[in-house]
N, C-alpha and C. Protein backbone atom coordinates (compact mmCIF):
# COMPACT_ATOMS: atom_id res chain seq x y z
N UNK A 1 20.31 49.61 -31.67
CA UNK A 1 18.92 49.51 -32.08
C UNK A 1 18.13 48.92 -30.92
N UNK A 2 16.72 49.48 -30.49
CA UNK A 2 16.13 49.52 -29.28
C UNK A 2 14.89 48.71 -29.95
N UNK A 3 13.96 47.54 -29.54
CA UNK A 3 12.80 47.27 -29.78
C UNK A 3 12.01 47.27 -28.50
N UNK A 4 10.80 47.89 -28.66
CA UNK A 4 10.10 48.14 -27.39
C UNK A 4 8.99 46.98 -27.61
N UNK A 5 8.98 45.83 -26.88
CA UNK A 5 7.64 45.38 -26.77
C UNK A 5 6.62 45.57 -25.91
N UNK A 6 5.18 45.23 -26.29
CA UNK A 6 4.44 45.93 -25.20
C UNK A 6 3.29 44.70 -24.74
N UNK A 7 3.24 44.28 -23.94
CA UNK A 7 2.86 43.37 -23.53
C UNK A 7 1.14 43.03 -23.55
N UNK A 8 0.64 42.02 -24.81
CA UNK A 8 -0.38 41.76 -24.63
C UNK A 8 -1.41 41.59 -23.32
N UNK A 9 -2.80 41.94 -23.14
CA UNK A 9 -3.46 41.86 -22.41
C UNK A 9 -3.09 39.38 -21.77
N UNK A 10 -2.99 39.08 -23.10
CA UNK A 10 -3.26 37.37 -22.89
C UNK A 10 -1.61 37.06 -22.88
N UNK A 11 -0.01 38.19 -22.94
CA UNK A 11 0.82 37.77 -23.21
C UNK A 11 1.61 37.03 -23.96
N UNK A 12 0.73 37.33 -25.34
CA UNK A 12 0.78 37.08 -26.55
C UNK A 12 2.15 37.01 -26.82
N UNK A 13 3.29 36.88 -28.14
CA UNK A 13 4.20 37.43 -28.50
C UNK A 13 3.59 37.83 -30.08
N UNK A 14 4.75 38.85 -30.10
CA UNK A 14 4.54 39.67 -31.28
C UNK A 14 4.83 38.48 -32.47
N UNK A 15 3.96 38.89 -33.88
CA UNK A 15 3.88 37.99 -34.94
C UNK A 15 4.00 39.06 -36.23
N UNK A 16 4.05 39.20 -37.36
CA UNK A 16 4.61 39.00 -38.78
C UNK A 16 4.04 40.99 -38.52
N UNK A 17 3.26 41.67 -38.95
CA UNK A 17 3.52 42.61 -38.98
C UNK A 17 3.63 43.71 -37.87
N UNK A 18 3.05 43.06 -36.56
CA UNK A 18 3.46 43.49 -35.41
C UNK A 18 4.91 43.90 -34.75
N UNK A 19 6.19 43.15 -35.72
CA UNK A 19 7.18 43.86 -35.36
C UNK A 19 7.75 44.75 -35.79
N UNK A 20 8.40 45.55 -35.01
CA UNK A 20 8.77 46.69 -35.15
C UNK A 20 10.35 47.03 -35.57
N UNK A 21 11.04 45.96 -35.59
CA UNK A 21 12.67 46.07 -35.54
C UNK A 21 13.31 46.03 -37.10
N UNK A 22 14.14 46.81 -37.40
CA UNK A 22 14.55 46.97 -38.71
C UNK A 22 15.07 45.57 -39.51
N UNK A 23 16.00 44.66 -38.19
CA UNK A 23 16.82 43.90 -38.70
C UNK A 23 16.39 43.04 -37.60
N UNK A 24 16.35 41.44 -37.67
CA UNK A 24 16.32 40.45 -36.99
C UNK A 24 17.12 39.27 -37.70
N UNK A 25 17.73 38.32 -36.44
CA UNK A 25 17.46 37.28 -36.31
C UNK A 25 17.02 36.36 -36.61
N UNK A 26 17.02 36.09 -37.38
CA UNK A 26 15.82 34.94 -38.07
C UNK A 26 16.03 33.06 -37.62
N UNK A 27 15.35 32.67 -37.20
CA UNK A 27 15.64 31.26 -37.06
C UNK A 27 14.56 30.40 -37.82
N UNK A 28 14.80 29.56 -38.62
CA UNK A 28 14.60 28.54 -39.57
C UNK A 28 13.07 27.48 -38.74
N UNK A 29 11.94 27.11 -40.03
CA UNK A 29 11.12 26.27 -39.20
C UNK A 29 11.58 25.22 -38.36
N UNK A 30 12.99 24.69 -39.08
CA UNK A 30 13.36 23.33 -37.99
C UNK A 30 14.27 23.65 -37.46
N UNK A 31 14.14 25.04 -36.63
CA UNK A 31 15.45 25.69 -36.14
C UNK A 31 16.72 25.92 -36.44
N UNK A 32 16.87 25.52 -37.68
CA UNK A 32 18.23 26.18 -38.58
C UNK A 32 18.61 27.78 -38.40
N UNK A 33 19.25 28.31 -37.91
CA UNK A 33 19.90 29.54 -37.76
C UNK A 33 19.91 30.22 -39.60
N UNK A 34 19.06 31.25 -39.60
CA UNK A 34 18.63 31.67 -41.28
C UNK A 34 19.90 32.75 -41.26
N UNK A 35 19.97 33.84 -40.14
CA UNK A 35 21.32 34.77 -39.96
C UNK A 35 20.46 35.80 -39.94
N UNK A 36 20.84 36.89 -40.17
CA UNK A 36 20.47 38.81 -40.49
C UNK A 36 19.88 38.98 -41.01
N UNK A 37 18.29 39.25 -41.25
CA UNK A 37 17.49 39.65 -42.07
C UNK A 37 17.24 40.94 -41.83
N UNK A 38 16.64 41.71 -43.06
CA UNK A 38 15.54 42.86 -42.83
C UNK A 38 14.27 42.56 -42.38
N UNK A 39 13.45 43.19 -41.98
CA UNK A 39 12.26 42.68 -41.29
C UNK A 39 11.34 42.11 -42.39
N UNK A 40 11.65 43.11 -43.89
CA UNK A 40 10.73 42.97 -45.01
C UNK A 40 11.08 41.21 -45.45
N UNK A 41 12.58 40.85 -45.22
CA UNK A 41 13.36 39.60 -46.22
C UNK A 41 12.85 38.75 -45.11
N UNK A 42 12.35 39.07 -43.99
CA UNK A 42 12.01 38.04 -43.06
C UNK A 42 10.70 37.43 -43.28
N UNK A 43 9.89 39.10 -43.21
CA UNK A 43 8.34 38.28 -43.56
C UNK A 43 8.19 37.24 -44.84
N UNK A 44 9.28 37.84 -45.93
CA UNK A 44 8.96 37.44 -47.13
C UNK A 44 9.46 35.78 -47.19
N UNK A 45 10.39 35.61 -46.49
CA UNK A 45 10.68 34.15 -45.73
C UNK A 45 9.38 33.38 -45.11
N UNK A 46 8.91 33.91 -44.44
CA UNK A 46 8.30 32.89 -43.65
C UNK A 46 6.63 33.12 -44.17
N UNK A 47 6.41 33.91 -45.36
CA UNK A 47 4.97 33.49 -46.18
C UNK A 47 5.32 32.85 -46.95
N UNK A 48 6.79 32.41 -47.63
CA UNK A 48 7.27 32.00 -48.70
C UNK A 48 7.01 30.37 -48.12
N UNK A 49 7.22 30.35 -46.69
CA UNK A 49 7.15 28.74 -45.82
C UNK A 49 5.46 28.80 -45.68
N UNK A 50 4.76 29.48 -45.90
CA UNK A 50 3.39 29.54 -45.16
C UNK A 50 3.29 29.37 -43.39
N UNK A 51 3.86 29.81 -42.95
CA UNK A 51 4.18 30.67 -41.78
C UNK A 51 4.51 31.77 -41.32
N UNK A 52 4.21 31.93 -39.74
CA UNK A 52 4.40 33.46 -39.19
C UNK A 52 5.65 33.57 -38.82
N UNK A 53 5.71 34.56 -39.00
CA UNK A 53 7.33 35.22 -38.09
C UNK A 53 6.75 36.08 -37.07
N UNK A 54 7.22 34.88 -35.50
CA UNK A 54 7.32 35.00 -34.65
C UNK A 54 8.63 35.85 -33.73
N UNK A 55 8.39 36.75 -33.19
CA UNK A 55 9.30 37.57 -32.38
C UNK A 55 10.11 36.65 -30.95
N UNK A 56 10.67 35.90 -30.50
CA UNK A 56 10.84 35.23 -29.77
C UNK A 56 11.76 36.42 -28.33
N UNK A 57 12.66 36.68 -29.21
CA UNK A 57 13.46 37.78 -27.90
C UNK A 57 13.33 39.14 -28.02
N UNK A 58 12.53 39.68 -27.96
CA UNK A 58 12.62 41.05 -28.24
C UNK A 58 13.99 42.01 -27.91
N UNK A 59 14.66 41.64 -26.34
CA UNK A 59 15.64 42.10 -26.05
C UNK A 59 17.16 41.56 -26.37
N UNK A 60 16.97 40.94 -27.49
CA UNK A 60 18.75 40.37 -27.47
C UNK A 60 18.72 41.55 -28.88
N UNK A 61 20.37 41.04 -29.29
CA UNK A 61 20.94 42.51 -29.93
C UNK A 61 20.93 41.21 -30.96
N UNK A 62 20.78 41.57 -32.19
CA UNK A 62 19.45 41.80 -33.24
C UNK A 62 18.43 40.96 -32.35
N UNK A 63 17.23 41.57 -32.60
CA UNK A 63 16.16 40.66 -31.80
C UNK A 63 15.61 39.42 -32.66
N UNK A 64 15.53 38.54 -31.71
CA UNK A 64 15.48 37.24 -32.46
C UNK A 64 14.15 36.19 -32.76
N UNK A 65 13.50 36.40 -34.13
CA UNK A 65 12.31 35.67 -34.69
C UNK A 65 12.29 34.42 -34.89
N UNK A 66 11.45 33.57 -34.73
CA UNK A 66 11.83 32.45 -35.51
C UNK A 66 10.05 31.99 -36.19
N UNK A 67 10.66 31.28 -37.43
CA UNK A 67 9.25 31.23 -38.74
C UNK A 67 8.35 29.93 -37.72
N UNK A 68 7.58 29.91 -37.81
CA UNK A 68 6.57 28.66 -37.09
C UNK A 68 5.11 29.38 -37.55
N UNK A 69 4.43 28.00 -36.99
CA UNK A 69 3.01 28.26 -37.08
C UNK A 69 2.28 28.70 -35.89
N UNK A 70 2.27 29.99 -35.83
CA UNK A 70 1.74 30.52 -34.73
C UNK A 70 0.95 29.94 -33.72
N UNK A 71 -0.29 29.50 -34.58
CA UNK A 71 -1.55 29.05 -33.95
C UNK A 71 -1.16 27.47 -33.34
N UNK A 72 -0.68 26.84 -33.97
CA UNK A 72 -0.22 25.48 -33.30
C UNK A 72 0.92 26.25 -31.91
N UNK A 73 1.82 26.64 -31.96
CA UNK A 73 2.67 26.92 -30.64
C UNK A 73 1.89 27.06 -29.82
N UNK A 74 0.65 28.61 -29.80
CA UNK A 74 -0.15 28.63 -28.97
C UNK A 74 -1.02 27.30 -28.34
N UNK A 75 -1.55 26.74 -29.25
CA UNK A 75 -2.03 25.40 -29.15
C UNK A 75 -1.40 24.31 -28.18
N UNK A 76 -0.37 24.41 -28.50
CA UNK A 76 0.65 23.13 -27.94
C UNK A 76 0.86 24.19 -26.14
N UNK A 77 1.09 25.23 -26.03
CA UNK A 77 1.74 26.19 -25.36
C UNK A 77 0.62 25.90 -24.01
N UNK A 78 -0.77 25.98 -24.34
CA UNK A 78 -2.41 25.65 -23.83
C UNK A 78 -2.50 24.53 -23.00
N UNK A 79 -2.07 23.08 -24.00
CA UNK A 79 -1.89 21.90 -23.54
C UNK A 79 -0.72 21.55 -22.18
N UNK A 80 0.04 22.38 -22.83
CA UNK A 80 1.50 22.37 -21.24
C UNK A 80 0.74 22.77 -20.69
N UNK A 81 0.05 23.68 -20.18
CA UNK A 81 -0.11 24.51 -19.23
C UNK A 81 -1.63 23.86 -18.59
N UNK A 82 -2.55 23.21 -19.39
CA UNK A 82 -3.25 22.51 -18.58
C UNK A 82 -2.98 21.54 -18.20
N UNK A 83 -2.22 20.42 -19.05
CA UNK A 83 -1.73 19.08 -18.11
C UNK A 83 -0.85 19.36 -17.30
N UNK A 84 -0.38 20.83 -16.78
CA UNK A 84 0.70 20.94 -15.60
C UNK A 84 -0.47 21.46 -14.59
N UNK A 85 -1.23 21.88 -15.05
CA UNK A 85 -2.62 21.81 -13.87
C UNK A 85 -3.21 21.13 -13.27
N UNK A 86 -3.10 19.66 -14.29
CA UNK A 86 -4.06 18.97 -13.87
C UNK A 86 -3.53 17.96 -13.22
N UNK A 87 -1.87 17.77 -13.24
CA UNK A 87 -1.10 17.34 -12.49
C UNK A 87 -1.11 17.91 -10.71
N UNK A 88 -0.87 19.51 -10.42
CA UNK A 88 -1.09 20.14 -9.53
C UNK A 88 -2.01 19.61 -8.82
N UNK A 89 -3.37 19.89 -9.61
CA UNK A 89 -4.44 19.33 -8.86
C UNK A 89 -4.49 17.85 -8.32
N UNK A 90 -4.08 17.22 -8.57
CA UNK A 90 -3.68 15.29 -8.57
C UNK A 90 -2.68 15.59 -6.94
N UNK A 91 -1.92 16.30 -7.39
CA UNK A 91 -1.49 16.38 -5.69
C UNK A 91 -1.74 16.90 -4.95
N UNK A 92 -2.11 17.93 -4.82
CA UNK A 92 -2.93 18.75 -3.86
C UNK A 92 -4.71 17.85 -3.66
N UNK A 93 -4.01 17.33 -1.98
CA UNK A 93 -5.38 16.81 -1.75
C UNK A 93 -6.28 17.66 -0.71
N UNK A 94 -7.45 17.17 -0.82
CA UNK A 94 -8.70 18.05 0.00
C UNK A 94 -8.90 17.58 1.36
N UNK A 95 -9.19 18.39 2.58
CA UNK A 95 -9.61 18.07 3.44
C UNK A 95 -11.31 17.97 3.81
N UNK A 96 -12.02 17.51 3.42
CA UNK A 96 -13.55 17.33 3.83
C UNK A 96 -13.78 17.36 5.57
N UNK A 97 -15.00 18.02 5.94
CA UNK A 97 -15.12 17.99 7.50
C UNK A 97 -16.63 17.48 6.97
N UNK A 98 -16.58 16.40 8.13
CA UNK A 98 -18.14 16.04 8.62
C UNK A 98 -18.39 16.00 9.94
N UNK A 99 -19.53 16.63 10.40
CA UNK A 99 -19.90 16.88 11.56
C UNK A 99 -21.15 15.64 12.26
N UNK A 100 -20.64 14.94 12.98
CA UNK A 100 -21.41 14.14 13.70
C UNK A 100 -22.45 14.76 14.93
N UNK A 101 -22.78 13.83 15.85
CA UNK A 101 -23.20 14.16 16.84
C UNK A 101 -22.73 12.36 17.94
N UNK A 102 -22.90 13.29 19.09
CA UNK A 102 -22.15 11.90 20.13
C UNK A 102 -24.02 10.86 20.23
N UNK A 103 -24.89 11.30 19.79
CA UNK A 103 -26.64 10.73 20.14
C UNK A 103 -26.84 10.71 18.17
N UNK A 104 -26.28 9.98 17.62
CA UNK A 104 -26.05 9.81 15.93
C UNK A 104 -27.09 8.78 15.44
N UNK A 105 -28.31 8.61 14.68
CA UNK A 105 -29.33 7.93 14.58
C UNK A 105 -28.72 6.69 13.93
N UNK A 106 -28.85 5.42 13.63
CA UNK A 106 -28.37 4.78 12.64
C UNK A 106 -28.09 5.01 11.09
N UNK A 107 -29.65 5.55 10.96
CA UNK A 107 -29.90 6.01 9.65
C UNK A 107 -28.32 7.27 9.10
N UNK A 108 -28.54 7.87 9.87
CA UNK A 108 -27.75 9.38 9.76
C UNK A 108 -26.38 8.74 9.44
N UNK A 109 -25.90 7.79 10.25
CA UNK A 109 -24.25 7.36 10.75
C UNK A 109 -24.24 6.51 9.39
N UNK A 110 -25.30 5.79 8.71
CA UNK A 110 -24.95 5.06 7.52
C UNK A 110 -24.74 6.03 6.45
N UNK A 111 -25.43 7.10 6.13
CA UNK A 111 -25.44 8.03 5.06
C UNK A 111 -23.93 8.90 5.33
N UNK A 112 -23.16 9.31 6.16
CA UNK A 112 -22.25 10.06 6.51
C UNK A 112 -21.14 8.45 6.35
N UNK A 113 -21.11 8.00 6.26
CA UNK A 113 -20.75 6.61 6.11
C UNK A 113 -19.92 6.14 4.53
N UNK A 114 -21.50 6.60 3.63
CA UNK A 114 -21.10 6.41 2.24
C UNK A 114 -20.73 7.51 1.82
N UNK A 115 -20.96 8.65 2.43
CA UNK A 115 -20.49 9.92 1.92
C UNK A 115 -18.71 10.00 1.95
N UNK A 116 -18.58 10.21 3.09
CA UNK A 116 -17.35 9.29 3.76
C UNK A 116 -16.42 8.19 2.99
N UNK A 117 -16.89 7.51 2.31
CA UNK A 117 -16.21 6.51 1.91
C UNK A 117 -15.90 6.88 0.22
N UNK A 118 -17.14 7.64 0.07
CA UNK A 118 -16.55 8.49 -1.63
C UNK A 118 -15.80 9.04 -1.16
N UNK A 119 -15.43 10.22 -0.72
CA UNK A 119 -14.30 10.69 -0.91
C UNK A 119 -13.25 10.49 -0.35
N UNK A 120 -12.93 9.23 0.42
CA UNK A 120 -11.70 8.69 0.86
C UNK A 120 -10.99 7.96 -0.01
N UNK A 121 -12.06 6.96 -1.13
CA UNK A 121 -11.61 6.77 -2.38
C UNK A 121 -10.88 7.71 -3.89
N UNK A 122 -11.65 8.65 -3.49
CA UNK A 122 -11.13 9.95 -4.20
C UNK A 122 -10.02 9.98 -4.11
N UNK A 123 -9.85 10.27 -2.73
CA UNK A 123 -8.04 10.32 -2.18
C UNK A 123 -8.27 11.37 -0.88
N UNK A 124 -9.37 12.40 -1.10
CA UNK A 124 -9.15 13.02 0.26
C UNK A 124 -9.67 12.79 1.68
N UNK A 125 -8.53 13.91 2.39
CA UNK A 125 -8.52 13.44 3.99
C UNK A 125 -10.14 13.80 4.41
N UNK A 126 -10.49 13.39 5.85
CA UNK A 126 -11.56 13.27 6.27
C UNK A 126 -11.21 13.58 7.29
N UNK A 127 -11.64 14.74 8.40
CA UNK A 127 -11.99 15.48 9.66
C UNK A 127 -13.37 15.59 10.12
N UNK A 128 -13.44 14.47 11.24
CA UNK A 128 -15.01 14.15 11.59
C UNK A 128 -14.62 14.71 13.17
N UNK A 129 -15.96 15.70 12.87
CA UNK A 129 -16.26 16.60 14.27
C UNK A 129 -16.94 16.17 14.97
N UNK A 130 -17.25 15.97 16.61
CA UNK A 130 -18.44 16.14 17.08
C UNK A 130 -18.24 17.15 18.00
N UNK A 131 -19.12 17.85 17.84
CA UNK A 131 -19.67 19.04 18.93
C UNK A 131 -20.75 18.99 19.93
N UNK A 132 -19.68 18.98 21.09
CA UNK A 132 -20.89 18.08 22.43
C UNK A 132 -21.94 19.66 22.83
N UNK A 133 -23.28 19.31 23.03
CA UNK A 133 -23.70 20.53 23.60
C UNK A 133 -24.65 20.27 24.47
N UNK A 134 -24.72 21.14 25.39
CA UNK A 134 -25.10 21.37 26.88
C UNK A 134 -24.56 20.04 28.00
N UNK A 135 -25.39 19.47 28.71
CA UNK A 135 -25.34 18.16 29.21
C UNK A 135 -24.31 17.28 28.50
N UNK A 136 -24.22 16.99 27.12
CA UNK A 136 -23.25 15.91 26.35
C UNK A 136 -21.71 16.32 27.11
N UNK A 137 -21.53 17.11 27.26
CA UNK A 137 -20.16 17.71 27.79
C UNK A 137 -19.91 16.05 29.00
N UNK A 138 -20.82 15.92 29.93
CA UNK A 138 -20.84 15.36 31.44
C UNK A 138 -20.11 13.80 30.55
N UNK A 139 -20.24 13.59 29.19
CA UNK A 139 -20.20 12.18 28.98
C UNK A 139 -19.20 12.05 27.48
N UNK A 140 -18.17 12.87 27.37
CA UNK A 140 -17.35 12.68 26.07
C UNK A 140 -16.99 11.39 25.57
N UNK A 141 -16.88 10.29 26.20
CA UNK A 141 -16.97 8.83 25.69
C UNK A 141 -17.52 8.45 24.71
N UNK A 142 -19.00 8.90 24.69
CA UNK A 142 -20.20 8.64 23.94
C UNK A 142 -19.82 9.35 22.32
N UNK A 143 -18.99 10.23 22.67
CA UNK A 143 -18.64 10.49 20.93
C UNK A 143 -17.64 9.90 20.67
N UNK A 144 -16.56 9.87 22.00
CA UNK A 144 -15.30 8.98 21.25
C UNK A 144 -15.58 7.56 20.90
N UNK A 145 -16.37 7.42 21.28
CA UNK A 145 -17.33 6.10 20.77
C UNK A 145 -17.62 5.93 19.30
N UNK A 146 -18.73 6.94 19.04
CA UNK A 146 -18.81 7.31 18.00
C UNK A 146 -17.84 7.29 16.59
N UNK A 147 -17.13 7.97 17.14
CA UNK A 147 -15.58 8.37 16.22
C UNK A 147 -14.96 7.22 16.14
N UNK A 148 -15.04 6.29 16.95
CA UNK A 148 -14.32 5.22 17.24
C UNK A 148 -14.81 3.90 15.96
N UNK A 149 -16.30 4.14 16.31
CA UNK A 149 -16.88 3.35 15.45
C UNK A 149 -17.25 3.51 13.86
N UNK A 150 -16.62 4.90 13.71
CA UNK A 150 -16.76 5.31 12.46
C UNK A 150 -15.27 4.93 11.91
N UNK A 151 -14.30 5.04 12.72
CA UNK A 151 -13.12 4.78 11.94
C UNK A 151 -12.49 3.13 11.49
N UNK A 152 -13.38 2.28 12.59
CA UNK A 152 -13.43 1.26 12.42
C UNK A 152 -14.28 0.65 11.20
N UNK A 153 -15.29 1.17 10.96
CA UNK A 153 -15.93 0.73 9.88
C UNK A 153 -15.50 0.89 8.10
N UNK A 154 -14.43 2.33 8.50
CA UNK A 154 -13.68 2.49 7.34
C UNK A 154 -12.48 1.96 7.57
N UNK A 155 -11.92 1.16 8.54
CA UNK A 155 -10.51 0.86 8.58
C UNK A 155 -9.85 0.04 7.11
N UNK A 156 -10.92 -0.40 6.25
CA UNK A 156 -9.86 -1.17 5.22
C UNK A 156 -9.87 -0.11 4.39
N UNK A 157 -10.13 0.73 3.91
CA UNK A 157 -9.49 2.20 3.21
C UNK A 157 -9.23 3.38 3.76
N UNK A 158 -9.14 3.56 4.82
CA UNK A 158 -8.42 4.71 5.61
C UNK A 158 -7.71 3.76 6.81
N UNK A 159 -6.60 4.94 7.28
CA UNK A 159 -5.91 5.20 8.25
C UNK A 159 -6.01 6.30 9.09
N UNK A 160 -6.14 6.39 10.54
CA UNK A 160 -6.34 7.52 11.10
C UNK A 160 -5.44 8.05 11.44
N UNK A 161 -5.10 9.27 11.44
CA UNK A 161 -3.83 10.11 11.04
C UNK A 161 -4.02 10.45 12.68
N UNK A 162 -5.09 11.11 13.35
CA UNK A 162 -4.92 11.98 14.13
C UNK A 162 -6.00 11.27 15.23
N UNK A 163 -5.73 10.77 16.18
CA UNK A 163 -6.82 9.75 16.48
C UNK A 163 -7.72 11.29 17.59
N UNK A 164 -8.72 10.81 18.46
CA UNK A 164 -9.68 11.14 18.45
C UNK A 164 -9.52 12.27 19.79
N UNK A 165 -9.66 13.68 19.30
CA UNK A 165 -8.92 14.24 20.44
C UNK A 165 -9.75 15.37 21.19
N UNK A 166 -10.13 15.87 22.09
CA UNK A 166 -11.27 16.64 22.84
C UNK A 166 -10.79 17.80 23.22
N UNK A 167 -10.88 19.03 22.26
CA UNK A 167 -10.70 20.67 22.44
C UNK A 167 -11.58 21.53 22.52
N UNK A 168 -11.76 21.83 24.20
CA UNK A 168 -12.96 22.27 24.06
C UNK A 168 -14.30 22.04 24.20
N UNK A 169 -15.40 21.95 23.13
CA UNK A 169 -16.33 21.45 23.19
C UNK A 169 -16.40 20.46 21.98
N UNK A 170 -15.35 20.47 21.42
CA UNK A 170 -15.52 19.42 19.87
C UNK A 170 -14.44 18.71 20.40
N UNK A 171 -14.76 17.69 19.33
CA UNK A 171 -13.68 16.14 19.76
C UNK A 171 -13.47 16.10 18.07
N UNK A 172 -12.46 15.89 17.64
CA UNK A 172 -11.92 15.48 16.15
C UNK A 172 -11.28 14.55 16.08
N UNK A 173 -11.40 14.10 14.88
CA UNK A 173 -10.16 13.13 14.74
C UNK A 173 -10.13 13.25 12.63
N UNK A 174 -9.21 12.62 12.44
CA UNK A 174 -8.44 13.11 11.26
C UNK A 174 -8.30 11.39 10.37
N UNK A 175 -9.15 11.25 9.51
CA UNK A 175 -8.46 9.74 8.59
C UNK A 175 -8.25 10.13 7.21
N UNK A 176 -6.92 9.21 7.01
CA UNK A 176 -6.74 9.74 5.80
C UNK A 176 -6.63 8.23 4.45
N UNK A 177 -6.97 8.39 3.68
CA UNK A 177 -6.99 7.15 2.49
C UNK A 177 -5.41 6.26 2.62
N UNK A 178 -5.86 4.91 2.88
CA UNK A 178 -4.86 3.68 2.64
C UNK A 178 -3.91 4.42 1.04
N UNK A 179 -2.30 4.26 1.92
CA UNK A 179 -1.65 4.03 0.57
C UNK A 179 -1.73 2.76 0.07
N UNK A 180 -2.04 2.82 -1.15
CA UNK A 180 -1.59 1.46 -2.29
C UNK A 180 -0.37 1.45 -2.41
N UNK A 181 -0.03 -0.29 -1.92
CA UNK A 181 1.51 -0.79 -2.14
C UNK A 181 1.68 -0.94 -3.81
């Protein structure tokens, strides 16, 4: 005996009159093994519990149902699957880029500052650019300066991963959030 399932658009599993198989499997609401049913002695089981009969294996030999409450599995099924997301996301951290200049106003260097300092608290890394242009080239100090003084000002919640390095026409450097002991 062959059961063909066909795969929901949301990957649903098949429920109470959606199956198709003569004879199943039946497994019990608190997972008690029920044995060999007809499909009819099955449904009539699991409205008799006020529950669905759920299709669980379509491919084992009798295919194997078990009685539950549909809508709660799905329910519960929802919850795994977002708190394993929202875990994911918790480790996977962000890299933010902020772009300076090596001639940085006060005003400017304080606001990139607090910006800066939210999201190092957050948890993510921080890649501060400066891009020297025309003349600035003759004097790269003046940003490693810069960079210098920016990492110092965050030194009690970051660490600089990648200290301050000149490729090119940009100079980077890389800080990343203090681990907590």
């Amino acid at each position: 005996m062959e059961v063909f399932c066909i795969a929901n658009a949301k990957n649903n599993l098949l429920i109470n009159e959606q199956i198709r198989a003569r004879e199943v499997l039946v497994i019990g609401p608190h997972g008690e093994q029920v044995g060999v049913k007809g499909i009819q002695d099955a449904l009539t089981l699991a409205s008799y519990a006020g529950l669905d009969l759920v299709l669980i294996s379509p491919n084992a030999t009798p295919p194997v149902c078990k009685v539950m409450d549909y809508n709660k599995y799905r329910y519960e099924k929802a919850k795994k699957a977002k708190e394993a997301l929202k875990r994911q996301r918790a480790t996977a951290t962000e890299t933010k880029e902020y772009r300076l200049s090596s001639v940085i106003d006060v005003g400017d260097f304080e606001t990139k500052l607090k910006q800066v300092t939210k999201y190092l608290l957050k948890g993510d890394k921080i890649k501060l650019t400066i891009r020297f242009k025309g003349r600035q080239m003759a004097h790269p100090e003046l940003g490693k300066e810069v960079l210098e003084k920016f990492a110092s000002r965050l030194s009690d919640i970051s660490e600089i991963e990648q200290a301050a390095k000149l490729d090119g026409k940009t100079m980077t450097m890389l800080l990343t959030p203090k681990k907590e002991k």
